[in-house]
Protein backbone atom coordinates (compact mmCIF):
# COMPACT_ATOMS: atom_id res chain seq x y z
CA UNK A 1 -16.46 -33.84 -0.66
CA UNK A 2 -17.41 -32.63 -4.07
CA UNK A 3 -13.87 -31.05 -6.24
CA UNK A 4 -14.33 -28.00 -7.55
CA UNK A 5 -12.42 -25.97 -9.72
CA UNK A 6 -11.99 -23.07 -11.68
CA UNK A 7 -14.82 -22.95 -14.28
CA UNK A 8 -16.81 -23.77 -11.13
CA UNK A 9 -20.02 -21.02 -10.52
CA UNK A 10 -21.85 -19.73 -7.56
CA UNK A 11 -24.56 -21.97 -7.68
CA UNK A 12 -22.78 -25.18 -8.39
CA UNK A 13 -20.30 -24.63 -5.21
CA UNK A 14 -23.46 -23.79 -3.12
CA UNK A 15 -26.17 -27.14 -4.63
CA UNK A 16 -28.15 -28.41 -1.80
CA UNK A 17 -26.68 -26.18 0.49
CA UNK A 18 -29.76 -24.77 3.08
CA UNK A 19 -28.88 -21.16 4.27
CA UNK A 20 -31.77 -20.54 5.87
CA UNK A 21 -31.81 -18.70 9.32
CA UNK A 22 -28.48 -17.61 8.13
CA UNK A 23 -27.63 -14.09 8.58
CA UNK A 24 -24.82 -12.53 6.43
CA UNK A 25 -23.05 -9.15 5.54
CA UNK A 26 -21.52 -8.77 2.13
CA UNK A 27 -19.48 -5.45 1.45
CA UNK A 28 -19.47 -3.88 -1.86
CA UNK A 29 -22.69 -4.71 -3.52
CA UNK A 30 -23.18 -1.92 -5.96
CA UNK A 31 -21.51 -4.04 -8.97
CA UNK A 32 -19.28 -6.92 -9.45
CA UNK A 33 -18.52 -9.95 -7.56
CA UNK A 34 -20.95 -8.43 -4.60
CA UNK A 35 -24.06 -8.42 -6.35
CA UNK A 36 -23.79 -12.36 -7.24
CA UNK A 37 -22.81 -13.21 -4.02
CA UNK A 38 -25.68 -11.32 -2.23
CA UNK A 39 -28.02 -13.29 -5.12
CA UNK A 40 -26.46 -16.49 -4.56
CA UNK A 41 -26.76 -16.68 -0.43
CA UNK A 42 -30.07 -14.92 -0.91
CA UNK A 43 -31.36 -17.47 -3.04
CA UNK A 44 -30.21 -20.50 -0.67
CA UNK A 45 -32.38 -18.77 2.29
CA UNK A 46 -29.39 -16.43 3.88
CA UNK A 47 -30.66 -13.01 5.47
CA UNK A 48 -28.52 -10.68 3.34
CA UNK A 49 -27.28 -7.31 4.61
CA UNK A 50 -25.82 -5.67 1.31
CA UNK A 51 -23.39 -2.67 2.00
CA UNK A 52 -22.18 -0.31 -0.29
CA UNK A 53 -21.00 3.43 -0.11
CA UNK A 54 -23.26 4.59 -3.01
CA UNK A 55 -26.65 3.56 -2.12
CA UNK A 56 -28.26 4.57 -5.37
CA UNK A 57 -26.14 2.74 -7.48
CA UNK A 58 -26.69 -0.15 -5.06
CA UNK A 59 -30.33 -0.38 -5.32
CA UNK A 60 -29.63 -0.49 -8.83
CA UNK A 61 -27.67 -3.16 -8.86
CA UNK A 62 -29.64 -5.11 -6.71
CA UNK A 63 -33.01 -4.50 -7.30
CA UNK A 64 -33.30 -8.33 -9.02
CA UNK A 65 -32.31 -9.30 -5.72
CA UNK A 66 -34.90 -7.12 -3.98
CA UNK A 67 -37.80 -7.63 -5.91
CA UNK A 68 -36.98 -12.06 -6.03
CA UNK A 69 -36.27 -12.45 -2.14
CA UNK A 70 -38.00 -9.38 -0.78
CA UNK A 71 -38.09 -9.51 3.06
CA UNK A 72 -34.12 -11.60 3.07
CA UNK A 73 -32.07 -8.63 1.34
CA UNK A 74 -31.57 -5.28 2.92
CA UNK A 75 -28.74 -2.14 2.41
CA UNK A 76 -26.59 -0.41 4.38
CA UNK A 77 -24.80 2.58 4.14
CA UNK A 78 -20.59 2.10 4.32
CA UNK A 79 -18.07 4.13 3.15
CA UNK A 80 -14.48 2.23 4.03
CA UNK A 81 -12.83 5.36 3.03
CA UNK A 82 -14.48 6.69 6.59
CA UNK A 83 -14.22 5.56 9.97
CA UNK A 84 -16.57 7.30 11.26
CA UNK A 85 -18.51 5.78 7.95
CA UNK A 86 -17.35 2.06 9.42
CA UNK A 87 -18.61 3.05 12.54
CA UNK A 88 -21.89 4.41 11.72
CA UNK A 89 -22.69 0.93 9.70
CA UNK A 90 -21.57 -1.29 12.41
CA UNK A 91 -23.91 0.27 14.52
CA UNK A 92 -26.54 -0.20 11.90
CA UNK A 93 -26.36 -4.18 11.81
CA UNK A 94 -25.81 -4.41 15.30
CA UNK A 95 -29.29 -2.09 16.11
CA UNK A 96 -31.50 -5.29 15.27
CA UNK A 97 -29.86 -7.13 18.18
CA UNK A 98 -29.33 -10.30 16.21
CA UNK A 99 -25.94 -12.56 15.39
CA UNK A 100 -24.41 -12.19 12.37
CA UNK A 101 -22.96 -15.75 10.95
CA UNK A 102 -21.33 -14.97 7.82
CA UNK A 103 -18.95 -11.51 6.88
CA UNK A 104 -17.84 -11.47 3.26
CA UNK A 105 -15.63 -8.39 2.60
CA UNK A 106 -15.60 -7.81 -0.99
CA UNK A 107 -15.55 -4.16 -1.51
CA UNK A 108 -12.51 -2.49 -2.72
CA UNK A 109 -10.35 -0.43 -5.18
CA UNK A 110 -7.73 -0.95 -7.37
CA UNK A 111 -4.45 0.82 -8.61
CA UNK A 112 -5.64 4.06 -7.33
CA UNK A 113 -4.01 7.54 -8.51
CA UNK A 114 -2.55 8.37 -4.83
CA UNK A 115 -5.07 9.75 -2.88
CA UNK A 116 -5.83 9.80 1.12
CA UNK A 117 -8.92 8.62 2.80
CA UNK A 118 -10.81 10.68 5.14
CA UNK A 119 -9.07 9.98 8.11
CA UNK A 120 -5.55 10.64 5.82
CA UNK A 121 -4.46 6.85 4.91
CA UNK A 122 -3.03 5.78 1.53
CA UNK A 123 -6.36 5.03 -0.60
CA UNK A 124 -5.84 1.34 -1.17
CA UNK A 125 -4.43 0.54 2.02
CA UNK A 126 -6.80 2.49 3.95
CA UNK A 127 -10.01 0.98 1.89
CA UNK A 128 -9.41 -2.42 1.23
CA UNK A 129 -7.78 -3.04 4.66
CA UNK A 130 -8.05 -0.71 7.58
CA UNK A 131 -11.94 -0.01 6.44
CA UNK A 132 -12.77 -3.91 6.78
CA UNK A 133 -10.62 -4.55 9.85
CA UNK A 134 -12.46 -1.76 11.91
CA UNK A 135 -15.89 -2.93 10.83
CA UNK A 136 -15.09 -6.72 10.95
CA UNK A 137 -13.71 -6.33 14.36
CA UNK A 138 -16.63 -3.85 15.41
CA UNK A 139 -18.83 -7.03 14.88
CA UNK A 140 -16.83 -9.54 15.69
CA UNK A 141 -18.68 -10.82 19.18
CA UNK A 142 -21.95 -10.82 17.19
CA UNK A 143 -20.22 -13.82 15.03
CA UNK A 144 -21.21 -17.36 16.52
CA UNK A 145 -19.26 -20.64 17.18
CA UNK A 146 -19.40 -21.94 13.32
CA UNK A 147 -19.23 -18.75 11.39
CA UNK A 148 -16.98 -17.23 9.35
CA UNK A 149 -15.28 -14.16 7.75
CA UNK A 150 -14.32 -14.20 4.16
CA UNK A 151 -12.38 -11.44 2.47
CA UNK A 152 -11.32 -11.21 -1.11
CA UNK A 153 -7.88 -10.86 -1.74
CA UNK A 154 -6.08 -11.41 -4.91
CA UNK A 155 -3.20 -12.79 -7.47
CA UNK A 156 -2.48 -8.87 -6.93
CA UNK A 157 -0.69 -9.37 -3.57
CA UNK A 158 2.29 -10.80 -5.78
CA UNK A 159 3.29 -7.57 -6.91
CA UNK A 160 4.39 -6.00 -3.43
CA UNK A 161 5.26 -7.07 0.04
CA UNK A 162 3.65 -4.46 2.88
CA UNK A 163 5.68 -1.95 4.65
CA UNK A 164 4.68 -1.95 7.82
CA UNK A 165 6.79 1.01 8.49
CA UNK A 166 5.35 3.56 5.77
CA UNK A 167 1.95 1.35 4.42
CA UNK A 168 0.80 4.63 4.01
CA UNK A 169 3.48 6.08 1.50
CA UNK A 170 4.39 8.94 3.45
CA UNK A 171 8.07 8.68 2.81
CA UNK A 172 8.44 6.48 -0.57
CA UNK A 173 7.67 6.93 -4.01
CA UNK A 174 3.88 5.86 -4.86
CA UNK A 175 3.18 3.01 -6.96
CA UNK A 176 -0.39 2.39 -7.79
CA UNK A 177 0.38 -1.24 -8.72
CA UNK A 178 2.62 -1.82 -5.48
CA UNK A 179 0.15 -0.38 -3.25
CA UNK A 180 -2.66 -2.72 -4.75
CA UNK A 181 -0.45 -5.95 -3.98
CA UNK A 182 0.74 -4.15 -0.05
CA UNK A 183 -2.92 -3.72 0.64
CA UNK A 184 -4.20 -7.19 -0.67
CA UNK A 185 -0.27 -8.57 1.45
CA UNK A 186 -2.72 -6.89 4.51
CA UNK A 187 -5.65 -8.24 3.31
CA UNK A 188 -4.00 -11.93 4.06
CA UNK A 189 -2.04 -10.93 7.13
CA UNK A 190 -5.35 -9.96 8.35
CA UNK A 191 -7.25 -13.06 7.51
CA UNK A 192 -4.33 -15.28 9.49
CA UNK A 193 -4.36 -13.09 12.81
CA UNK A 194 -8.31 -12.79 13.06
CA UNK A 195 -8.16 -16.83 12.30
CA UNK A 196 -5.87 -17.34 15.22
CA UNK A 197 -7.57 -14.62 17.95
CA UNK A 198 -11.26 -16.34 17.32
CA UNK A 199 -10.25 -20.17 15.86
CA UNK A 200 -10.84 -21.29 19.63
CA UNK A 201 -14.35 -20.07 19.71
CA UNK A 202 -15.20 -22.11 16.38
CA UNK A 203 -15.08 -18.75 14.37
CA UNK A 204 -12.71 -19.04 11.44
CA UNK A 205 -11.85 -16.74 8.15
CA UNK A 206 -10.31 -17.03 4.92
CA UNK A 207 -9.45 -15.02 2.19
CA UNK A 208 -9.80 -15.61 -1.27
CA UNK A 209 -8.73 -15.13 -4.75
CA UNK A 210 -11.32 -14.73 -7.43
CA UNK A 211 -9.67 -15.03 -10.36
CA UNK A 212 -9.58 -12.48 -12.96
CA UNK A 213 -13.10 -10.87 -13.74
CA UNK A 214 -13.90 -7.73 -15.89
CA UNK A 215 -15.81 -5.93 -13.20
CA UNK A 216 -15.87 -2.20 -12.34
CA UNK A 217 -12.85 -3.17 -10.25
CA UNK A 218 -10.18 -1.77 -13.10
CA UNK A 219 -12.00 1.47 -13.21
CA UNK A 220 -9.57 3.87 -12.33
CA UNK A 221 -6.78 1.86 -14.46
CA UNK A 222 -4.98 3.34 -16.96
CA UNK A 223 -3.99 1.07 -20.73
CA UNK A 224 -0.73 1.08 -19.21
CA UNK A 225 -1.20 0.17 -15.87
CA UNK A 226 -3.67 -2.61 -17.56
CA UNK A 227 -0.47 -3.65 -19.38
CA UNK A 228 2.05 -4.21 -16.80
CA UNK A 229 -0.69 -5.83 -14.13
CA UNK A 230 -1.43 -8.81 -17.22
CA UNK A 231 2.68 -9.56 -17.60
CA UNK A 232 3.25 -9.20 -13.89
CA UNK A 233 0.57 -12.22 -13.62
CA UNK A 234 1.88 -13.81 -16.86
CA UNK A 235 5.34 -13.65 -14.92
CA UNK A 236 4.50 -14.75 -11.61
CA UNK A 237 2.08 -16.98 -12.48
CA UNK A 238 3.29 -19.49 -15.40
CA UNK A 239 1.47 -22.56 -14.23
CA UNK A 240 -1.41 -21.01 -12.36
CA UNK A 241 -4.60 -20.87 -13.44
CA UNK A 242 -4.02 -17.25 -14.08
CA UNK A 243 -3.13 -18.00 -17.73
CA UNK A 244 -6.38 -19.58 -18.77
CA UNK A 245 -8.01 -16.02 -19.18
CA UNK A 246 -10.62 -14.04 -17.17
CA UNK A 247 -13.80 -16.26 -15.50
CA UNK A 248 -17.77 -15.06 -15.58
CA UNK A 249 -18.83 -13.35 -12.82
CA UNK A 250 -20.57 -16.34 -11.35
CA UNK A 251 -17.32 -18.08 -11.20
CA UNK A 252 -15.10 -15.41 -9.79
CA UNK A 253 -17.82 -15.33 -7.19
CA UNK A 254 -17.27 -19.28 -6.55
CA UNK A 255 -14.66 -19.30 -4.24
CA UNK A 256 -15.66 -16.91 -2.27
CA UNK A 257 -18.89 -18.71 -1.61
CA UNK A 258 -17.03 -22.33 -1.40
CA UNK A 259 -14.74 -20.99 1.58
CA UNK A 260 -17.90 -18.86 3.18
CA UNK A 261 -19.94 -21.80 3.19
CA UNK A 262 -18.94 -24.75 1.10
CA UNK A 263 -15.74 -26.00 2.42
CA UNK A 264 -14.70 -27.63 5.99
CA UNK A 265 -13.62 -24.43 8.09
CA UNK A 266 -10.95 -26.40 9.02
CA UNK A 267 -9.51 -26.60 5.78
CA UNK A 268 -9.87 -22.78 4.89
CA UNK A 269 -9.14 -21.45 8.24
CA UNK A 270 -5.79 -18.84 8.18
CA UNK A 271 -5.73 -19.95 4.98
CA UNK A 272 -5.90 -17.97 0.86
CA UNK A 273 -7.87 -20.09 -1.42
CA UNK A 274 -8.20 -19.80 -5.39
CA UNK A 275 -9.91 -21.57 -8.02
CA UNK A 276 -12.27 -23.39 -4.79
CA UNK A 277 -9.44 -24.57 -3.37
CA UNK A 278 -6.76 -24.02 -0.84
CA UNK A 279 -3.95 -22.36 -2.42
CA UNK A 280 -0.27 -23.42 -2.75
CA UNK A 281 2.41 -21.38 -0.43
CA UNK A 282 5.53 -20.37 -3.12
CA UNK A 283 7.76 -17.60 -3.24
CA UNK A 284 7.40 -18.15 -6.85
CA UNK A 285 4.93 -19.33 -9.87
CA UNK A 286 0.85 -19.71 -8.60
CA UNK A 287 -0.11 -19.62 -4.91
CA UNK A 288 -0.03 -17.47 -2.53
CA UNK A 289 3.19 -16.11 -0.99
CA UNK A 290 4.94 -17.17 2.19
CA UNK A 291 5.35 -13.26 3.52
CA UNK A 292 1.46 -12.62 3.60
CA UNK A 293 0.75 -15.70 5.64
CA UNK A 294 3.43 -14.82 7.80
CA UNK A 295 2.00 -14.86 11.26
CA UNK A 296 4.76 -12.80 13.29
CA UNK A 297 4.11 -10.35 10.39
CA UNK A 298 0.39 -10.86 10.76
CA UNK A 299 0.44 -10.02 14.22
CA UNK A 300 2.65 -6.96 13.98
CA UNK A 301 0.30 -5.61 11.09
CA UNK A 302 -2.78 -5.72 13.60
CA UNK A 303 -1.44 -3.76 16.06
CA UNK A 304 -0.57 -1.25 13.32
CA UNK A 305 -3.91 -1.35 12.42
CA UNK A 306 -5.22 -0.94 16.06
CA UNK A 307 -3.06 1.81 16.43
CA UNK A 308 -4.17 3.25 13.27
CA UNK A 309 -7.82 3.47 13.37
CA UNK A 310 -7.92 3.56 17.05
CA UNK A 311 -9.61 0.41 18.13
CA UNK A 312 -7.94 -1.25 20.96
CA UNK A 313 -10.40 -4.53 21.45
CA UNK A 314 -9.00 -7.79 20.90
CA UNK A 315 -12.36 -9.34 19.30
């Protein structure tokens, strides 16, 4: 198997690899990391679904995509923020009847003001979390033996463990930073209990680090918040390769693709992968930390999450 690494790009994880017949969602394609990984699986044959809560700004962004690969890229409406939002584009990809190999959640915010969601969940939490495990699990049985479910994480879930009893901040002081690395601690936890509930059936998932990329990501951050998010990583990360600066879009969008389509499912499965590769577990330095791979923890945080959005399935 072919090493890559962390100057690796899209296309160079994804050489000679055939996607066609391939049918794949990828969340958050208005900007960013989702608009080069809708080009790259496009343009190795994949059926592309491209969802995004602004649809103007998504045609936009995509219209390259559009106008190059034509009848293998189409939109969808989702706003995570919504449930009845997640629900409305689940139905959507589920009305043409057909399986759906490949999820890649992408879409999210970062270091929100505190705000609530629709349904009256902590921003963050509520977004990059509860919004993707309703709609992931709303299409789960339409996932065949083989596919997968990636969903970016990040270095972020360093800087704060979840509370499963208050993920919300109901009863605790609000940290934008903190919430960013509880939501991204879900983010994991999710990954490892979804691997385990649909592993038998030859369905895996991952999640995945990017790296750091100057996308529209850090919109709502402040010069200060900017500030203590760079030494948190400095700190935490002192022989990671979170010191060597921020990648090109192309190669934040590497890993994802490596673990969605690259790499043995076997090797990514339950797992959190960075730089194309499976990460490290350590409570300190690089890696990934032991408490969002947890899977007691894991489990406990999906019935939360069932409870929360009010999905009882179990696929």
């Amino acid at each position: 198997m072919t090493t890559f690494g962390w100057q690796s790009t899209s296309e160079e994880v994804l050489e000679g690899i055939d996607l066609t017949g391939k049918r794949v969602l990828v969340t958050g394609v208005s900007a960013g990391l989702g608009v080069e990984t809708a080009r790259a699986l496009a343009a190795h044959g994949a059926e592309v679904i491209g969802a995004a809560r602004n649809l103007q700004k998504a045609r936009a962004a995509t219209a390259t995509i559009r106008e190059t690969y034509g009848g293998r890229f189409s939109l969808v409406e989702l706003d995570l923020a919504n449930l009845a939002g997640v629900r409305a584009a689940a139905d959507a990809v589920r009305s043409g009847g057909k399986q759906l190999d490949l999820i890649i959640a992408n879409a999210g915010v970062m270091a929100t003001p505190l705000g609530r969601t629709a349904d009256g969940f902590e921003t963050q939490f509520g977004t990059n979390h509860l919004g993707h495990f309703l709609l992931i699990n709303l299409l789960a049985d339409l996932i065949p033996s083989g596919g997968r479910v990636v969903c970016v994480s990040s270095v972020g879930h360093q800087f704060g463990d979840l509370d499963l009893g208050d993920p919300n901040f109901q009863h605790r002081r609000y940290d934008p930073i903190a919430a960013y690395g509880a939501a991204k601690t879900a983010v994991n936890l999710f990954v490892v209990e979804f691997d385990r509930l649909h592993k038998a059936r030859g369905v895996r998932a991952a999640a995945v680090h990017p790296g750091g990329i100057l996308t529209e990501l850090a919109r709502y951050m402040t010069p200060e918040l900017i500030g203590r998010m760079i030494a948190m990583v400095a700190q935490e990360s002192e022989t990671s390769s979170a010191r060597r600066g921020y990648k090109s879009v192309a190669q934040g969008a590497a890993t994802t693709l490596w673990a969605a389509a690259t790499a043995p499912s076997d090797l990514v499965g339950g797992r959190y992968c960075e730089d194309c590769a499976v990460a490290n577990v350590a409570a300190k330095g690089g890696g990934v930390r032991p408490y969002s791979l947890d899977p007691v923890r894991a489990k406990a945080l999906w019935a939360k999450s069932q409870e929360l959005v009010g999905w009882r399935g179990t696929s």
